[in-house]
Protein backbone atom coordinates (compact mmCIF):
# COMPACT_ATOMS: atom_id res chain seq x y z
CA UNK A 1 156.92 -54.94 35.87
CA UNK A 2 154.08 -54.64 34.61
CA UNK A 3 151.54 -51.36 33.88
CA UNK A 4 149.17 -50.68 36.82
CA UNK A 5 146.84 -49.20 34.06
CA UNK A 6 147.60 -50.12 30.62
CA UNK A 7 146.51 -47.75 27.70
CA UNK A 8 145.43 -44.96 30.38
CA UNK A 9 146.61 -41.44 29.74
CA UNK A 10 148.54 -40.07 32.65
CA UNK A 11 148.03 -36.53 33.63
CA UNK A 12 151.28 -35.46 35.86
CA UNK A 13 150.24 -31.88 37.08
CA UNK A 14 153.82 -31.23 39.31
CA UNK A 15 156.73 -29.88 38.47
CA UNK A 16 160.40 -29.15 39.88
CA UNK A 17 159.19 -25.21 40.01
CA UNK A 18 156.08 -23.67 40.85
CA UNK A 19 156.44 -21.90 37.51
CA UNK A 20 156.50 -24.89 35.26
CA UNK A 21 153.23 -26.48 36.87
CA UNK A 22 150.27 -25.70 34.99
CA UNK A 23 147.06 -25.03 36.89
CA UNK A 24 145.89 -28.10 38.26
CA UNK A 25 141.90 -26.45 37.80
CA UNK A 26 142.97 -27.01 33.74
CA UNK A 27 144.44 -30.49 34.50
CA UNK A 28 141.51 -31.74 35.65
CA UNK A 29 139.09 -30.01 32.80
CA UNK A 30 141.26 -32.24 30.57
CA UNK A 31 140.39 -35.40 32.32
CA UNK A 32 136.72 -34.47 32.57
CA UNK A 33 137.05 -34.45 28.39
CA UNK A 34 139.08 -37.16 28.33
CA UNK A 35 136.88 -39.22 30.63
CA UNK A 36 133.41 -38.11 28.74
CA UNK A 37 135.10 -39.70 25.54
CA UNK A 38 135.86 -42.94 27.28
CA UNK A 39 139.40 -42.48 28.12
CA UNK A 40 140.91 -43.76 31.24
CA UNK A 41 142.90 -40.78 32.85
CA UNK A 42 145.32 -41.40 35.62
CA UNK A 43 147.17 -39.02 37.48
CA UNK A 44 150.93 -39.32 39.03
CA UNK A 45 153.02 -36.94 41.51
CA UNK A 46 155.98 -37.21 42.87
CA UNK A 47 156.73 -37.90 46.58
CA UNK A 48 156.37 -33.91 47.97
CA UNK A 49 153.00 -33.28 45.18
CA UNK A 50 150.44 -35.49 47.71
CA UNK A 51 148.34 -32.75 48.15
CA UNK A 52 148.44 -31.24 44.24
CA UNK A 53 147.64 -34.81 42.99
CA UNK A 54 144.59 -35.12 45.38
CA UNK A 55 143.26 -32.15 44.30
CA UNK A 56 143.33 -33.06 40.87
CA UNK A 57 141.98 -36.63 41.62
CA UNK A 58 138.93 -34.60 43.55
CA UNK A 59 138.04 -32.04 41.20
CA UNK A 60 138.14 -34.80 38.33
CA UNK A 61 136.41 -37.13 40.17
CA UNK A 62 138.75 -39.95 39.72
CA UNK A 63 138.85 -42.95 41.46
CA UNK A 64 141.31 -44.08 43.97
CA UNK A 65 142.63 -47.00 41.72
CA UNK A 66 143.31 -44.27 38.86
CA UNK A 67 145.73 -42.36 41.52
CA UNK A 68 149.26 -42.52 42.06
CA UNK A 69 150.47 -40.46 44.23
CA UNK A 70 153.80 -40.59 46.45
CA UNK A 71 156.32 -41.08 43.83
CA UNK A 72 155.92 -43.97 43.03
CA UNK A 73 158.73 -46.41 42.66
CA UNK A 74 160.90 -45.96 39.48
CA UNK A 75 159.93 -49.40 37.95
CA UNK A 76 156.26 -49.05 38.42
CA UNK A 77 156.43 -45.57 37.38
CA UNK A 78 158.30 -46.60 34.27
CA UNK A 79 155.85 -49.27 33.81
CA UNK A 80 153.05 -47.40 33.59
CA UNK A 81 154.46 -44.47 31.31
CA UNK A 82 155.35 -47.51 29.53
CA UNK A 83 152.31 -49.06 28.88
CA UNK A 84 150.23 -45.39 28.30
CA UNK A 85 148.39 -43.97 25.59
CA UNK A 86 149.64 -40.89 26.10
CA UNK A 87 151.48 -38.34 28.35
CA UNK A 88 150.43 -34.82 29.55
CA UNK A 89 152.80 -32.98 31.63
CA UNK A 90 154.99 -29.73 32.20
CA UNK A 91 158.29 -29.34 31.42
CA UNK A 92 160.02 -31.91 33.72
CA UNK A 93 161.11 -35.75 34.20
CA UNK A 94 158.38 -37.47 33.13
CA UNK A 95 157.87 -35.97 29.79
CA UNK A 96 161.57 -37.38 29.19
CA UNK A 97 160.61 -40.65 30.51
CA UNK A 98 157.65 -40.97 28.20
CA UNK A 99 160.29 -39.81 25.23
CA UNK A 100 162.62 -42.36 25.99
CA UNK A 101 159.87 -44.97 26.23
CA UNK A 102 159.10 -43.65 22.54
CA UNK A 103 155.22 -42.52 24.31
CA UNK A 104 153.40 -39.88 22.78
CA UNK A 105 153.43 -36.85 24.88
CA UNK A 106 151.93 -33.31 24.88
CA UNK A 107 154.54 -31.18 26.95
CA UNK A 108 153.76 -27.62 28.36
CA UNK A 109 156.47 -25.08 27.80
CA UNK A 110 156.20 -21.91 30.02
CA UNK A 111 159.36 -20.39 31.01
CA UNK A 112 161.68 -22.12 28.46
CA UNK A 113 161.20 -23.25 25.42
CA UNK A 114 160.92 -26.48 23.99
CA UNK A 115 164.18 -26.16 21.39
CA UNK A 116 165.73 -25.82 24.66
CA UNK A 117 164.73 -28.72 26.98
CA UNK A 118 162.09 -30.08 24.64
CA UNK A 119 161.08 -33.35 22.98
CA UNK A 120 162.63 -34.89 19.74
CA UNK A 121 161.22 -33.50 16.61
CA UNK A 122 158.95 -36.65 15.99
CA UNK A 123 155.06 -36.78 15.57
CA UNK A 124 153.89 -38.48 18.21
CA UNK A 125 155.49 -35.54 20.55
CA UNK A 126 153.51 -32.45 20.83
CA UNK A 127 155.35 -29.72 22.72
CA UNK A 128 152.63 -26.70 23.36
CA UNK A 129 154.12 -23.14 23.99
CA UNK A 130 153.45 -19.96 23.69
CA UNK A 131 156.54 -17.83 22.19
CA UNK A 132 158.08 -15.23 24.50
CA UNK A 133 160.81 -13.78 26.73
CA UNK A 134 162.09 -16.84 28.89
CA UNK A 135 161.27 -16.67 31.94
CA UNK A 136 162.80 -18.49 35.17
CA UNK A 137 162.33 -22.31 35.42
CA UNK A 138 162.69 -22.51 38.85
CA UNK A 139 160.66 -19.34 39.47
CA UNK A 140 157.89 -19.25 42.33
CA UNK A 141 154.67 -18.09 39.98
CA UNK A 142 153.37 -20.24 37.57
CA UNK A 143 154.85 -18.44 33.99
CA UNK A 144 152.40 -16.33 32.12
CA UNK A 145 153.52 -17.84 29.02
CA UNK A 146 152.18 -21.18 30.49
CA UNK A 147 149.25 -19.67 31.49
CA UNK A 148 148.43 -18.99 27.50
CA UNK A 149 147.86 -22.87 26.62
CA UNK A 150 144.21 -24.06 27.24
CA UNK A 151 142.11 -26.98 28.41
CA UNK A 152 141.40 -26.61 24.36
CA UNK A 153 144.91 -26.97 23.34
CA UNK A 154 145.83 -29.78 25.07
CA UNK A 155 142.72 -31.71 23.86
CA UNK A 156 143.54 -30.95 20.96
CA UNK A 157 146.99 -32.20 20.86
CA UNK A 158 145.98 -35.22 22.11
CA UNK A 159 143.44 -35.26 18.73
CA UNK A 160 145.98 -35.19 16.48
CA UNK A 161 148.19 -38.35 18.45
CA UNK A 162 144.77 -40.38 18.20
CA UNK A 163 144.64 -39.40 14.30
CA UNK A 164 148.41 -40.51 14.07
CA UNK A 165 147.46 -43.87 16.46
CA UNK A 166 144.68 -44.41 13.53
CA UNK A 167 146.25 -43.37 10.42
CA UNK A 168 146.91 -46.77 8.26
């Protein structure tokens, strides 16, 4: 199968719990950055996030074709984390997808941290947290600790996988 949008980055704002989701209001300052530069930002959701992936698409103005929402099948999904520059997401499935598909990812750790559920120990993996008492994973609120990484930090993370992308 192949990518519905090769070499976009892919913004996934949902999580399992409320309290691994960061705020979609951030999410979509990201893609306004990432869009300025030139990127192509797409955004996924799984098949209960409809609403939380619309809102994104809205507030970053993106258009239809750069939205997939509804869970999308495994083997498109797979596809396009497949064929992405990078990966921004929570703490949740398809930050290991992108892992296992050896795709750069930035990964935001709230509750738990990334030694726990995190990525592999590899450049091209970016796992932003905040240290802290854990907090509950499948909690209701989004987790304070969460609420500590920035539009800023994320950008920035995504900075340093373009440097590695360019390094010779």
């Amino acid at each position: 199968t192949p990518s519905p949008a090769p070499g976009a980055i892919v913004l996934h704002p949902g999580a399992g719990a409320p309290s691994r989701c960061w705020p979609v209001e951030r999410y979509a300052a990201v893609a306004d950055a990432l869009r300025a530069r030139g990127r192509r930002v797409v955004v996924t959701g799984g098949a209960d996030e409809g609403d939380l992936v619309a809102r994104l698409a809205k507030l970053a103005g993106l258009p239809d074709t750069d939205v997939f929402a509804g869970g999308l099948p495994y083997d498109r999904l797979s596809a396009l984390v497949a064929g992405a520059r990078a990966v921004v997401s929570g703490d949740t499935g398809i930050a290991h997808l992108a892992v296992a598909h050896a795709v750069p990812t930035v990964t935001l750790f709230g509750p738990v941290p990334p030694s726990r559920w995190g990525p592999p120990d590899h450049p091209r993996h970016r796992a932003l947290w905040h240290p802290g008492p854990d907090g509950d994973p499948h909690g209701h609120e989004t987790d304070p600790a969460l609420l500590r990484i920035g539009t800023d930090d994320v950008l920035k993370a995504l900075d340093a996988l373009d440097a590695l992308r360019e390094a010779p």
